[in-house]
PDB file of N, CA and C in Angstrom:
ATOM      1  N   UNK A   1      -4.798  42.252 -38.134  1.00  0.00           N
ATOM      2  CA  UNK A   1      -5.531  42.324 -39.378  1.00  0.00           C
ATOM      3  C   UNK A   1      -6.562  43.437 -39.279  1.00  0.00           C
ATOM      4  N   UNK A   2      -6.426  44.207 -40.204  1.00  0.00           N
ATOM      5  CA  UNK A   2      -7.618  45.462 -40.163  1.00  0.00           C
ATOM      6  C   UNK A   2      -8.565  44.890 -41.931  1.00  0.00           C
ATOM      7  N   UNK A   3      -9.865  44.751 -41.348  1.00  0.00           N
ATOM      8  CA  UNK A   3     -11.014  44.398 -42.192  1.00  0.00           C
ATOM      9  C   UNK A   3     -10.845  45.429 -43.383  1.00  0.00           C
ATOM     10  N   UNK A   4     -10.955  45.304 -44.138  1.00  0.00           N
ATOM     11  CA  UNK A   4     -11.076  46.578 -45.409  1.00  0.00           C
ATOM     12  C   UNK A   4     -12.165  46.076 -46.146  1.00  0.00           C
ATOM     13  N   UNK A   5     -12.846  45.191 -46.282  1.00  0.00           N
ATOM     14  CA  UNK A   5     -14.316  44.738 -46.771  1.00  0.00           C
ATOM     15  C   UNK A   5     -15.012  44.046 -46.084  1.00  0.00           C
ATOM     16  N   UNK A   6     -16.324  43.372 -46.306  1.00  0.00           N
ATOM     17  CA  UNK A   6     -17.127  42.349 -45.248  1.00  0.00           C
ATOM     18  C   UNK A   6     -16.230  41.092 -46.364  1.00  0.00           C
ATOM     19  N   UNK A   7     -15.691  40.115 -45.572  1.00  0.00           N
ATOM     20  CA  UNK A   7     -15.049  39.090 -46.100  1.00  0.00           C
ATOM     21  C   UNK A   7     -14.316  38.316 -45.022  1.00  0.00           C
ATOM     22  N   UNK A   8     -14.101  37.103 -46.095  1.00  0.00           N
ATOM     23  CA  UNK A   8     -13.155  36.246 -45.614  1.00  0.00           C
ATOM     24  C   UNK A   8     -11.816  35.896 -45.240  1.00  0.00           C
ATOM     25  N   UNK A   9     -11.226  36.028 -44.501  1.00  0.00           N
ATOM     26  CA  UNK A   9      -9.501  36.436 -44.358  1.00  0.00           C
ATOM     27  C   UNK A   9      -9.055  35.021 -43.879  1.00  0.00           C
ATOM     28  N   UNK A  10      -7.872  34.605 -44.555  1.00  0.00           N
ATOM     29  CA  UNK A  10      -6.798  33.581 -43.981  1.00  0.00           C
ATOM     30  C   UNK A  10      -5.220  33.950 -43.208  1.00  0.00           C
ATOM     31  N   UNK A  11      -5.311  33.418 -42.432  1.00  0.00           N
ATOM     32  CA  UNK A  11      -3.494  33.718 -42.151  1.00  0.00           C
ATOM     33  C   UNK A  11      -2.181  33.365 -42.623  1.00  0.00           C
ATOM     34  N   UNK A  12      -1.535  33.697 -42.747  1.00  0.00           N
ATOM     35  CA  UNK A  12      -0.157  33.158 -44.015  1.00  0.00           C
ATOM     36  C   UNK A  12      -0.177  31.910 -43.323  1.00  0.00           C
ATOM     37  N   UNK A  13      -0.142  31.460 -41.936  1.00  0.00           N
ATOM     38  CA  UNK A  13       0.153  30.140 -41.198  1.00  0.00           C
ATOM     39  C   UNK A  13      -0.498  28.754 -41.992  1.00  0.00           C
ATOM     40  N   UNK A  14      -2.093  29.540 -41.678  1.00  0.00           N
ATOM     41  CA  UNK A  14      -3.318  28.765 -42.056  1.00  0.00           C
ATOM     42  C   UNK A  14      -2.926  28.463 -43.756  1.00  0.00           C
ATOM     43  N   UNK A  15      -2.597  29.708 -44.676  1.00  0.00           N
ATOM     44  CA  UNK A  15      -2.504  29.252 -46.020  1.00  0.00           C
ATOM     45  C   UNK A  15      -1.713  28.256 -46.458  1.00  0.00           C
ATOM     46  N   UNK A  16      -0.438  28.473 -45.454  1.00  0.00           N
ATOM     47  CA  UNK A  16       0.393  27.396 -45.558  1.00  0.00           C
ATOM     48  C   UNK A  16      -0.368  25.708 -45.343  1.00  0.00           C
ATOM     49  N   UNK A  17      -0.961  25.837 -43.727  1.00  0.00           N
ATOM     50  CA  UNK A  17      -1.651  24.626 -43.866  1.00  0.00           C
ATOM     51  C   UNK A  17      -2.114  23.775 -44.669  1.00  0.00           C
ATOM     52  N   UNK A  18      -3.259  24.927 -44.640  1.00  0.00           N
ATOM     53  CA  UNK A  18      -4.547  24.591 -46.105  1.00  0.00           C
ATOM     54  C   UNK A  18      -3.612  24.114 -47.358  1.00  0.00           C
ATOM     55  N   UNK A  19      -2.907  24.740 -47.707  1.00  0.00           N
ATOM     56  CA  UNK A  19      -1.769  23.962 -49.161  1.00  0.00           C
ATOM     57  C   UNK A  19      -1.557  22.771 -48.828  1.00  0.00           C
ATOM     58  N   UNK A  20      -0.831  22.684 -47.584  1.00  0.00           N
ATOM     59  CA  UNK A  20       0.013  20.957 -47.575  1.00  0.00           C
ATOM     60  C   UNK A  20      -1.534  20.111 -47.557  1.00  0.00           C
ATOM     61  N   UNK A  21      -2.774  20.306 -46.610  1.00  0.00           N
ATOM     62  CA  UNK A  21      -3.435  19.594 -46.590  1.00  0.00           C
ATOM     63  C   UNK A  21      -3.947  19.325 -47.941  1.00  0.00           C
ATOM     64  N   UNK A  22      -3.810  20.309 -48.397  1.00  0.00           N
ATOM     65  CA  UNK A  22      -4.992  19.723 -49.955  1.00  0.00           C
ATOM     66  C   UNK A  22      -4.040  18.910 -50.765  1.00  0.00           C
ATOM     67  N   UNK A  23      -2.559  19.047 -50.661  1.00  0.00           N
ATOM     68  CA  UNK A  23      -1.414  18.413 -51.563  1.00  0.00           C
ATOM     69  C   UNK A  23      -1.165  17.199 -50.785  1.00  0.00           C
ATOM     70  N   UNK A  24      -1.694  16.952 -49.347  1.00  0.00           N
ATOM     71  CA  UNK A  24      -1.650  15.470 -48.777  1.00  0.00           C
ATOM     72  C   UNK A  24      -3.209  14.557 -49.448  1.00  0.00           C
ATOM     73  N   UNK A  25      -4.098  15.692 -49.784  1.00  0.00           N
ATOM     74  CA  UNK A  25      -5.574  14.705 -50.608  1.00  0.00           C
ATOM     75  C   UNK A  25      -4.908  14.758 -51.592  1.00  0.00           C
ATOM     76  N   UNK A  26      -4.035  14.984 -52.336  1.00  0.00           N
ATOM     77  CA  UNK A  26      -4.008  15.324 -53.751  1.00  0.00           C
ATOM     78  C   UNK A  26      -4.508  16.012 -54.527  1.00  0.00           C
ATOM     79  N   UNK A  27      -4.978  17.477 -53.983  1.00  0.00           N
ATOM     80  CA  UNK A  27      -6.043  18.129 -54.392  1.00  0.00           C
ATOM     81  C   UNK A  27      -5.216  19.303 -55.149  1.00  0.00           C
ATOM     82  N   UNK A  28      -3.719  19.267 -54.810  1.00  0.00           N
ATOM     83  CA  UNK A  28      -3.015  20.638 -54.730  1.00  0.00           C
ATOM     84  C   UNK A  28      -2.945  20.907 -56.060  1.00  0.00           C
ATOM     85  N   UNK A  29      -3.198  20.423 -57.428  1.00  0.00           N
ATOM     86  CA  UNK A  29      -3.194  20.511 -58.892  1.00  0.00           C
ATOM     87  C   UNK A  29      -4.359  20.595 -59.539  1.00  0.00           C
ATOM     88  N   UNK A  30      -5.659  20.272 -58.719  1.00  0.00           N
ATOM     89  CA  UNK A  30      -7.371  20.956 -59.302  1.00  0.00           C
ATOM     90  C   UNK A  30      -7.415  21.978 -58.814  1.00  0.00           C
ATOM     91  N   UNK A  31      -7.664  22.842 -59.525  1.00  0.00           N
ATOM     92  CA  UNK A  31      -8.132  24.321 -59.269  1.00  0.00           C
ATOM     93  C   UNK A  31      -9.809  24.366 -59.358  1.00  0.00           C
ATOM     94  N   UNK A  32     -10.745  22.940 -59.229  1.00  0.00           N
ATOM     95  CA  UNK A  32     -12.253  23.587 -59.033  1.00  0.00           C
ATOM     96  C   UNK A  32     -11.781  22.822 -56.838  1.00  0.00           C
ATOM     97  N   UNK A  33     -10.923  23.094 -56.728  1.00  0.00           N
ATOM     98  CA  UNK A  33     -11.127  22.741 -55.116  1.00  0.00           C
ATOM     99  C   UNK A  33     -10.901  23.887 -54.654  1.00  0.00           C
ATOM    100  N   UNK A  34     -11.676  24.048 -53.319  1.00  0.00           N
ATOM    101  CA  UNK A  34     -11.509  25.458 -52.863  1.00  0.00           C
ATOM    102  C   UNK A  34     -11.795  24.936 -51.199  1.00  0.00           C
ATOM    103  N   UNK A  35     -11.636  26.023 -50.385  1.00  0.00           N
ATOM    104  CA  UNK A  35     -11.865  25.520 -48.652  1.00  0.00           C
ATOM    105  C   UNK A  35     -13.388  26.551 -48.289  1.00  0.00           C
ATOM    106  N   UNK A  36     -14.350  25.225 -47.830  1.00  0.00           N
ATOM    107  CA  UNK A  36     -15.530  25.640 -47.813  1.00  0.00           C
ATOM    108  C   UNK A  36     -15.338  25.646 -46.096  1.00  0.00           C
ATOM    109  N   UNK A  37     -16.240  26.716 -45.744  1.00  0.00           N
ATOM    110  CA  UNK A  37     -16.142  27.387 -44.467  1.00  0.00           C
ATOM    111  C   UNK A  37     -17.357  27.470 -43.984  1.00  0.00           C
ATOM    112  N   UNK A  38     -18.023  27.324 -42.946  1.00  0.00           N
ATOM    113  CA  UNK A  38     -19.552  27.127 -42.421  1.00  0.00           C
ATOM    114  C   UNK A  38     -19.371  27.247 -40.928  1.00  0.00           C
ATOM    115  N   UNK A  39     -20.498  27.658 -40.272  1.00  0.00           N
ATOM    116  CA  UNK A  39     -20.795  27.057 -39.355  1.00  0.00           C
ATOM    117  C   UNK A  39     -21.975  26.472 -39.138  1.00  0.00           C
ATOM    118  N   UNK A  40     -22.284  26.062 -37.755  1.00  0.00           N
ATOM    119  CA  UNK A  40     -23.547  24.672 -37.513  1.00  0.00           C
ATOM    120  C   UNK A  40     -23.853  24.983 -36.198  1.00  0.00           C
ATOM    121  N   UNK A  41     -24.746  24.761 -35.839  1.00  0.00           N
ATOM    122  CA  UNK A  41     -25.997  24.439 -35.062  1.00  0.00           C
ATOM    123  C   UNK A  41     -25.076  23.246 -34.045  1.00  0.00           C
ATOM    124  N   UNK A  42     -24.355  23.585 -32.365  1.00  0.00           N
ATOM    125  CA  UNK A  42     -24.073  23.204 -31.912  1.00  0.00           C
ATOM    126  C   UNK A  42     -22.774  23.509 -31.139  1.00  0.00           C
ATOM    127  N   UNK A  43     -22.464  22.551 -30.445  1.00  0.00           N
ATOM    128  CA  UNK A  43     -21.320  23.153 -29.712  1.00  0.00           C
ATOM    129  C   UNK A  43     -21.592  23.390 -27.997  1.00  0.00           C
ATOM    130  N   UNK A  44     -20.850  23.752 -27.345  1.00  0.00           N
ATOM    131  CA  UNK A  44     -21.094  24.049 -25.623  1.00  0.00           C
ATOM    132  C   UNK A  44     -21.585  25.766 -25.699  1.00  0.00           C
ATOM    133  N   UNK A  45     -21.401  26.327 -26.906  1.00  0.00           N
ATOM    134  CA  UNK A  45     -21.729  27.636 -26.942  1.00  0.00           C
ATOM    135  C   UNK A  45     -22.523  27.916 -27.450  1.00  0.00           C
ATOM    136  N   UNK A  46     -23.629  27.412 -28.240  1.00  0.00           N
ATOM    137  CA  UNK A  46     -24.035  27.414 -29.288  1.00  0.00           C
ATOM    138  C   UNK A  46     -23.993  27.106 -30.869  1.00  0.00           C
ATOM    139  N   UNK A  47     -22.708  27.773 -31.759  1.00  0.00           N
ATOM    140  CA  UNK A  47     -22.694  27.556 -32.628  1.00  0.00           C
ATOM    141  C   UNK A  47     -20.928  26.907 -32.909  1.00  0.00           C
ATOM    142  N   UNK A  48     -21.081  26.167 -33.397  1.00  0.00           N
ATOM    143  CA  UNK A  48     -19.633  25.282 -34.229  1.00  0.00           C
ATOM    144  C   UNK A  48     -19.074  25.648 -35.733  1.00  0.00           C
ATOM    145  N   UNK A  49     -17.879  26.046 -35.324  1.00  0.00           N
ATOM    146  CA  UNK A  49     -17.742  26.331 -37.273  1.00  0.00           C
ATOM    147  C   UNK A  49     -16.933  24.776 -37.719  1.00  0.00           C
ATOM    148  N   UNK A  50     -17.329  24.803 -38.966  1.00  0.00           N
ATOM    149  CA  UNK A  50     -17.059  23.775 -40.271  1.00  0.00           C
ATOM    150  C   UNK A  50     -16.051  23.951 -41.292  1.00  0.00           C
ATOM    151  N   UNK A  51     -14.945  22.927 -41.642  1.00  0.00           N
ATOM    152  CA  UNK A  51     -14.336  23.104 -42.570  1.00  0.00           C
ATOM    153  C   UNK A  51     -14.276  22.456 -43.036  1.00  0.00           C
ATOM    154  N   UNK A  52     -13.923  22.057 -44.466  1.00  0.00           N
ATOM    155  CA  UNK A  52     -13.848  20.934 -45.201  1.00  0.00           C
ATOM    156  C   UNK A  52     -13.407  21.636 -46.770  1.00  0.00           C
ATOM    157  N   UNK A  53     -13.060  20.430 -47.513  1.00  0.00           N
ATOM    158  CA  UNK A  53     -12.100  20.696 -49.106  1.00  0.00           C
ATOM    159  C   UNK A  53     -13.756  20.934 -49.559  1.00  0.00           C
ATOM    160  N   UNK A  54     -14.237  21.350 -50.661  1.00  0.00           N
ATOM    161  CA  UNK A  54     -15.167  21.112 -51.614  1.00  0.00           C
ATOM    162  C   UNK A  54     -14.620  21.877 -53.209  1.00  0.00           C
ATOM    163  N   UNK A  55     -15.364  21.475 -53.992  1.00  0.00           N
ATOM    164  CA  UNK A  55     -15.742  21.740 -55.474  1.00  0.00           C
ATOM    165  C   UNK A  55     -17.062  21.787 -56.038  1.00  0.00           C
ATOM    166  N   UNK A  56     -17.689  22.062 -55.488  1.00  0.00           N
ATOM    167  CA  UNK A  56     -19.042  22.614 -56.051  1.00  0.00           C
ATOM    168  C   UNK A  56     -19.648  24.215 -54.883  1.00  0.00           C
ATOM    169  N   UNK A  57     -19.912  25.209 -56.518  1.00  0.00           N
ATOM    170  CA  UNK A  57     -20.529  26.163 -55.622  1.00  0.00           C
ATOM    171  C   UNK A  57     -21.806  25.911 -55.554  1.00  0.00           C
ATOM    172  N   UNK A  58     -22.508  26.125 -54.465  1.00  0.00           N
ATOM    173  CA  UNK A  58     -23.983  26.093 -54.686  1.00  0.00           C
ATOM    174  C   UNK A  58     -24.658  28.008 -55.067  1.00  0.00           C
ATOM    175  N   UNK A  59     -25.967  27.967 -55.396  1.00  0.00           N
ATOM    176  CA  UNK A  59     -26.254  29.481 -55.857  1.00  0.00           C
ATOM    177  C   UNK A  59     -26.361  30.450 -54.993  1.00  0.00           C
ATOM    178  N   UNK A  60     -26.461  30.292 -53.363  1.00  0.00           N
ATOM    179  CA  UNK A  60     -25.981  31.270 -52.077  1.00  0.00           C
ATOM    180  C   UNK A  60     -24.724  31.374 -51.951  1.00  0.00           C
ATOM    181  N   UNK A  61     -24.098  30.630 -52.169  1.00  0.00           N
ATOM    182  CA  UNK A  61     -22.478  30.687 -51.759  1.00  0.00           C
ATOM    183  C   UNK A  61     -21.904  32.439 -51.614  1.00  0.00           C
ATOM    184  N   UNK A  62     -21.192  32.491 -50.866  1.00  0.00           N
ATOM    185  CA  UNK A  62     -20.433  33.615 -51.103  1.00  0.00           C
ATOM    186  C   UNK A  62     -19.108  33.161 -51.102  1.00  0.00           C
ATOM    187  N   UNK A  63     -18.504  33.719 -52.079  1.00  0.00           N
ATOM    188  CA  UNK A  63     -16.852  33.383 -52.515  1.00  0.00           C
ATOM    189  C   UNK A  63     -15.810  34.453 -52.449  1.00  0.00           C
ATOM    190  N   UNK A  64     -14.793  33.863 -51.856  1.00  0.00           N
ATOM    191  CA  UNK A  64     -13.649  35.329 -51.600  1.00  0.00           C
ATOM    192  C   UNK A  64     -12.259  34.476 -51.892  1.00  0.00           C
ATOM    193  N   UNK A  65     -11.310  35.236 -51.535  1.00  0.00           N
ATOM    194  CA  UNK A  65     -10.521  35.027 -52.394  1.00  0.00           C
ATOM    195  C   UNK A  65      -9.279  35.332 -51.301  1.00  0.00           C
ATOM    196  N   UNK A  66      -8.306  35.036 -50.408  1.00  0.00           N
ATOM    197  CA  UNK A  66      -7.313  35.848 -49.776  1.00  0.00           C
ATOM    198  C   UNK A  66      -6.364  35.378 -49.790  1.00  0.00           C
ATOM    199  N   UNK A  67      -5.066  35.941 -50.269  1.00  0.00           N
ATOM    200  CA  UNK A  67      -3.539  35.002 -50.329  1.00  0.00           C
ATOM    201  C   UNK A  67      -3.636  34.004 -51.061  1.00  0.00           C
ATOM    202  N   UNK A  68      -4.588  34.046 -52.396  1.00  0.00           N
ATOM    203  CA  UNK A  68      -4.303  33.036 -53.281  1.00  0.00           C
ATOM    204  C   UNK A  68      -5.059  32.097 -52.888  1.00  0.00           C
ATOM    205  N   UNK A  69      -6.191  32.286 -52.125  1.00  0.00           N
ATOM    206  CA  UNK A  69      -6.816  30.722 -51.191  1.00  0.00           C
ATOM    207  C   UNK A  69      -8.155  31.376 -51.397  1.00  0.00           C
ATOM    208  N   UNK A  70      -9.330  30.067 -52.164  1.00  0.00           N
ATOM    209  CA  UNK A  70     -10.568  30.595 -52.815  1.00  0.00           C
ATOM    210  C   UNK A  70     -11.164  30.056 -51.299  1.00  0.00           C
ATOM    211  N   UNK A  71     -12.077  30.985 -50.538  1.00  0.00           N
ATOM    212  CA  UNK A  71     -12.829  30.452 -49.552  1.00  0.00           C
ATOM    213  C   UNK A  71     -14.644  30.827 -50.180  1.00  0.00           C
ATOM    214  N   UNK A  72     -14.891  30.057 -49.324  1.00  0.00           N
ATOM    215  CA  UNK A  72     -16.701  29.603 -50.290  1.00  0.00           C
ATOM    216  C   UNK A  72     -17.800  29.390 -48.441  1.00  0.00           C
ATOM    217  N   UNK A  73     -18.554  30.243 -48.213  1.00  0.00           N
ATOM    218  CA  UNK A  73     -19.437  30.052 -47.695  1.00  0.00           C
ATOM    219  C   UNK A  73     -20.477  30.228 -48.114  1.00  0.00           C
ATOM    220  N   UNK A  74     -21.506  29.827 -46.732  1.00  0.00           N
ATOM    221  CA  UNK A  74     -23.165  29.312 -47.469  1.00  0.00           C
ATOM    222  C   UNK A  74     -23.092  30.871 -47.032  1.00  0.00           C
ATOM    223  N   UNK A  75     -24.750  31.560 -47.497  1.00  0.00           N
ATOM    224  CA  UNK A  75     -25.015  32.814 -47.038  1.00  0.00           C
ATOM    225  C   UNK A  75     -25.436  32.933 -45.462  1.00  0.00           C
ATOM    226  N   UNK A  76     -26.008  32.165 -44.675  1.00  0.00           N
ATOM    227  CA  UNK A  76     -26.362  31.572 -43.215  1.00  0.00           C
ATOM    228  C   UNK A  76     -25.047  32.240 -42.788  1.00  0.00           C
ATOM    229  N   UNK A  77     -24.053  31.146 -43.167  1.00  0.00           N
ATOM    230  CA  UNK A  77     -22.329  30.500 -42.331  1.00  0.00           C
ATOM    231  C   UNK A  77     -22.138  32.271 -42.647  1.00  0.00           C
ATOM    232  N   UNK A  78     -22.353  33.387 -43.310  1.00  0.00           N
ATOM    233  CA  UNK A  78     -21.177  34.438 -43.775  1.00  0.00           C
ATOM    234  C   UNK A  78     -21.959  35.596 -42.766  1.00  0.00           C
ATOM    235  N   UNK A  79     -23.014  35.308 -42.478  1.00  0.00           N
ATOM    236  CA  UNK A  79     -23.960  36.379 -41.398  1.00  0.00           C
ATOM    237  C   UNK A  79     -23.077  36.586 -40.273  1.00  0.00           C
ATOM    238  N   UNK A  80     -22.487  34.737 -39.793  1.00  0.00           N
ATOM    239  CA  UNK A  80     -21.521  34.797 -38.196  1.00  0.00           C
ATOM    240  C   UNK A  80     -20.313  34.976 -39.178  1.00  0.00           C
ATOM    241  N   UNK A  81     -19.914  35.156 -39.926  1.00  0.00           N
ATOM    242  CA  UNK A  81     -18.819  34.831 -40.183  1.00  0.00           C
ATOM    243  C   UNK A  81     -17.822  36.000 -41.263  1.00  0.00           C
ATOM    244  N   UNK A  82     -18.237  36.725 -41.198  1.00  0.00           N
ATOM    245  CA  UNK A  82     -18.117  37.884 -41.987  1.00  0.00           C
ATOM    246  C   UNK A  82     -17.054  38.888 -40.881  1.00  0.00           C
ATOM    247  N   UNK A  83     -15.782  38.891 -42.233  1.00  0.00           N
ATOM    248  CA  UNK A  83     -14.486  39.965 -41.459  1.00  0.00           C
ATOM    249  C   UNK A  83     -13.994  38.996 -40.653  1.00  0.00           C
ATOM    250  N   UNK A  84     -13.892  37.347 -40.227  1.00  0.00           N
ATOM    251  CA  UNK A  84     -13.446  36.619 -39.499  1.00  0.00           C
ATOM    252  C   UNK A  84     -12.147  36.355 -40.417  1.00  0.00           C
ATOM    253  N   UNK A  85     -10.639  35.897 -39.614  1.00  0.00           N
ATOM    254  CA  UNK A  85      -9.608  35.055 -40.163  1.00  0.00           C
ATOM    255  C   UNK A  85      -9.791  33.888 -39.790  1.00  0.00           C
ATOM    256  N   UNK A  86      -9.379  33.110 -40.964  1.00  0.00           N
ATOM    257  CA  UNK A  86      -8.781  31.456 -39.896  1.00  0.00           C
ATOM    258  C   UNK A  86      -7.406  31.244 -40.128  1.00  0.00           C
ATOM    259  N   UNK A  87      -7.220  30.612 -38.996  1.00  0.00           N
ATOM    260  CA  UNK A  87      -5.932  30.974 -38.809  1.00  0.00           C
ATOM    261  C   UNK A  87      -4.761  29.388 -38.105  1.00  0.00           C
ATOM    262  N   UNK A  88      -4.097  29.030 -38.023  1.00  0.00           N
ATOM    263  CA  UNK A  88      -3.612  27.891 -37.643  1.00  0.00           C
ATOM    264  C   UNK A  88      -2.472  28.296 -36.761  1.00  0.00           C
ATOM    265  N   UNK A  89      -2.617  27.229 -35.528  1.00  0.00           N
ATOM    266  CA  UNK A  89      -1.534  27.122 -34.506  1.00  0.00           C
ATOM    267  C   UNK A  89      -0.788  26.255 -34.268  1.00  0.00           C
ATOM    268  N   UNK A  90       0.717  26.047 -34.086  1.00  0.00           N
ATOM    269  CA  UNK A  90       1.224  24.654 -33.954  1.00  0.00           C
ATOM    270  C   UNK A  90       2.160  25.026 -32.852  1.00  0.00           C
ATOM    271  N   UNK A  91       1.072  25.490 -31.453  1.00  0.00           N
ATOM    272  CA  UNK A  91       2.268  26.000 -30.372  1.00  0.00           C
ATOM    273  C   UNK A  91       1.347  25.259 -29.359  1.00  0.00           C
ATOM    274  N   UNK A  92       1.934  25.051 -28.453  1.00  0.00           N
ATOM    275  CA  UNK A  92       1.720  24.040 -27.065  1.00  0.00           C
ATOM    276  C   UNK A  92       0.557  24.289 -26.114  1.00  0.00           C
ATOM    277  N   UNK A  93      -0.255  25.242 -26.448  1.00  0.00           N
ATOM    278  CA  UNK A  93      -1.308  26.015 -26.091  1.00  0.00           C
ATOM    279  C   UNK A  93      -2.625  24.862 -27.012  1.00  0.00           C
ATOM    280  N   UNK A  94      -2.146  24.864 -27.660  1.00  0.00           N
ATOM    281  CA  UNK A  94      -3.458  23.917 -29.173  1.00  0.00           C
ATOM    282  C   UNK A  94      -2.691  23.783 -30.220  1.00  0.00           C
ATOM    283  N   UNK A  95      -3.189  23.083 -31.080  1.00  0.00           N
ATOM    284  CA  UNK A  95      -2.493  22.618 -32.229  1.00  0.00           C
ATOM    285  C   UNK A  95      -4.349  23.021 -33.328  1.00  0.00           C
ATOM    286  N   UNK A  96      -3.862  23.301 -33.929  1.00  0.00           N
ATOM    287  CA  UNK A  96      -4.814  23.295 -35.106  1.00  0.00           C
ATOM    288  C   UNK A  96      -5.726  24.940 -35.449  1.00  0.00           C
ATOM    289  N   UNK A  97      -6.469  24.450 -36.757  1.00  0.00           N
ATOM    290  CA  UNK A  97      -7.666  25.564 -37.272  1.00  0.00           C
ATOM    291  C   UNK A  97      -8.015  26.051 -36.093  1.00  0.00           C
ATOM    292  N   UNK A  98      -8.503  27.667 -36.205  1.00  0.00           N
ATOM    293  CA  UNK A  98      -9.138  28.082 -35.137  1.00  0.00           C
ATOM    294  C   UNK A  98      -9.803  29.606 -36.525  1.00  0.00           C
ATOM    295  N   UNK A  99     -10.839  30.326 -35.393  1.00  0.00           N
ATOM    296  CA  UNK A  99     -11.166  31.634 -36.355  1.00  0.00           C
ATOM    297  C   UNK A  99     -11.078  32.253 -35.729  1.00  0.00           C
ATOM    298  N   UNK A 100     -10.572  33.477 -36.034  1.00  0.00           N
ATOM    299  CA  UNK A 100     -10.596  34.921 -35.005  1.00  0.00           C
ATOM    300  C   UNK A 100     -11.966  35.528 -35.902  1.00  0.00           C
ATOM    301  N   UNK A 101     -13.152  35.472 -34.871  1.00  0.00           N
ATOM    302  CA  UNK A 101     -13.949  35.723 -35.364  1.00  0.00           C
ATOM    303  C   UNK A 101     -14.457  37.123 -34.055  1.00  0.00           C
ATOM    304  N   UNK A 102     -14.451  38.214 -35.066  1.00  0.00           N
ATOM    305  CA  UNK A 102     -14.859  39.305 -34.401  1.00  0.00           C
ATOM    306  C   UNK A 102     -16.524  39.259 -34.070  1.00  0.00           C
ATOM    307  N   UNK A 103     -17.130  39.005 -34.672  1.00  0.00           N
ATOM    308  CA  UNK A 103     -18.414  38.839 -34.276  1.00  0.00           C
ATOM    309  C   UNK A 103     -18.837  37.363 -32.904  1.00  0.00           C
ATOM    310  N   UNK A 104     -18.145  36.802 -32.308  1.00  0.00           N
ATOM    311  CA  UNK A 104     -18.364  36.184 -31.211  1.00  0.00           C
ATOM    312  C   UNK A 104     -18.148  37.318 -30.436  1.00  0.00           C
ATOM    313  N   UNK A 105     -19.395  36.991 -29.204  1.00  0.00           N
ATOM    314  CA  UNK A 105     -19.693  37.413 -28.286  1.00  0.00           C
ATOM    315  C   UNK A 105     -18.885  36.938 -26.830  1.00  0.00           C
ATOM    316  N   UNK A 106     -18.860  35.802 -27.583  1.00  0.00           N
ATOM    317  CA  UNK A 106     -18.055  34.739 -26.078  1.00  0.00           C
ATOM    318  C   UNK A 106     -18.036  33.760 -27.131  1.00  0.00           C
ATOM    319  N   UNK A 107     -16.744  32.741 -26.556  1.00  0.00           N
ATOM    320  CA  UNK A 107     -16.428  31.252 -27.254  1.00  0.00           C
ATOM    321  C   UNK A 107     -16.067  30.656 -26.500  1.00  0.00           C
ATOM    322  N   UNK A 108     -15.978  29.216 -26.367  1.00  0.00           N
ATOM    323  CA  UNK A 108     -15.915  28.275 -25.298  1.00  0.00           C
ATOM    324  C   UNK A 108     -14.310  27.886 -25.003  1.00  0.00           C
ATOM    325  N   UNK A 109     -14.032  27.654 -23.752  1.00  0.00           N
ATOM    326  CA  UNK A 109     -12.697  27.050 -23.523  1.00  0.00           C
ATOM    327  C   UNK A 109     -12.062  26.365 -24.679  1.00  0.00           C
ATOM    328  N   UNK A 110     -12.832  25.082 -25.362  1.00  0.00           N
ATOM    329  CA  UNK A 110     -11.715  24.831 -26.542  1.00  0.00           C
ATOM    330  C   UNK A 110     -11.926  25.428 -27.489  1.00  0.00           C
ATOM    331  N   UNK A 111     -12.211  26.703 -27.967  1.00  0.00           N
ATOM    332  CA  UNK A 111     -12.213  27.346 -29.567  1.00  0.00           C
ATOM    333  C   UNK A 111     -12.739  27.025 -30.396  1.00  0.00           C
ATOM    334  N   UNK A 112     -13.797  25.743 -29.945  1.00  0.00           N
ATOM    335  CA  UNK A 112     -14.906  25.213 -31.162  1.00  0.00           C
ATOM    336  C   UNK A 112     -15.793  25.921 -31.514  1.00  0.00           C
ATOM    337  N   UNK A 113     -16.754  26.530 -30.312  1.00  0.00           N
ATOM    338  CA  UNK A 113     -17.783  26.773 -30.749  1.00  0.00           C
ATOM    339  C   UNK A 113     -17.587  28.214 -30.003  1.00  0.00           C
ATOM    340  N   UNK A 114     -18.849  28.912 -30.391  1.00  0.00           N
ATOM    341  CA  UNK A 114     -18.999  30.485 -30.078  1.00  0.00           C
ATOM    342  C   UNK A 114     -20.355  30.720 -29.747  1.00  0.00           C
ATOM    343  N   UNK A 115     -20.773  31.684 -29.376  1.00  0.00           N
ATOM    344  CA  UNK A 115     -22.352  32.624 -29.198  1.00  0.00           C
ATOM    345  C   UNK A 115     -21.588  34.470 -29.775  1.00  0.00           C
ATOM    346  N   UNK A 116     -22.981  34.947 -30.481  1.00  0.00           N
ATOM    347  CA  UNK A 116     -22.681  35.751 -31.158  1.00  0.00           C
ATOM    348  C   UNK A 116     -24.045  36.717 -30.368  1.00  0.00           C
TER     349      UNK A 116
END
C-alpha cells in the first residue's frame, strides 16, 4: 500500500470481514453504521488500538472512506493512526484484526499494542 493522503486504509481481506461482521449484528442494511477506530491508553507497549461498530459522529471525529467502508476516528486515535491499514488474517500465525501501522516505533509480540 503506498499512502497518497494522511488517512485511513482497509484491506480487501479486512473489508470483507468488517461486511460479514456487521451482516452477523444485522447492521449490513443501516447505512448510519460505520467502523469506529481508536486507540487507548494501555497495553505491554504502551498504547492499544480499538474497534468497534458505531453510529454517531462526534464533532472531532475524522471520517474517511476506503473500499466502500466509512472509517470514523477521534482526533487523539488519528495523530497514532494516520496512513495506517487494518487489515485481517485467517492464517496459522494469528487469526484476526491487526493494523499495519507505519507510525509504531515497536509493537508487542501479540500485535495489540504499540509505542510510537
Amino acid at each position: 500500500m503506498v499512502a497518497t493522503d494522511n488517512a485511513i486504509y482497509i484491506s480487501d481481506k479486512a473489508k470483507t470481514k468488517v461486511l460479514n461482521l456487521m451482516k452477523d449484528a444485522g447492521l449490513e442494511n443501516d447505512q448510519s453504521y460505520f467502523l469506529r477506530v481508536g486507540v487507548v491508553g494501555g497495553g505491554c507497549s504502551g498504547l492499544s488500538y480499538k474497534m468497534d461498530f458505531d453510529n454517531e459522529v462526534k464533532p472531532m471525529d475524522q471520517v474517511f472512506e476506503d473500499k466502500g467502508i466509512k472509517i470514523v476516528t477521534d482526533l487523539k486515535s488519528f495523530l497514532y493512526l494516520v496512513n495506517t491499514e487494518l487489515e485481517f488474517s485467517d492464517g496459522l500465525n494469528g487469526k484476526g484484526f491487526f493494523f499495519n501501522n507505519p507510525n509504531a516505533s515497536r509493537s508487542c509480540g501479540c500485535g495489540e499494542s504499540f509505542a510510537v
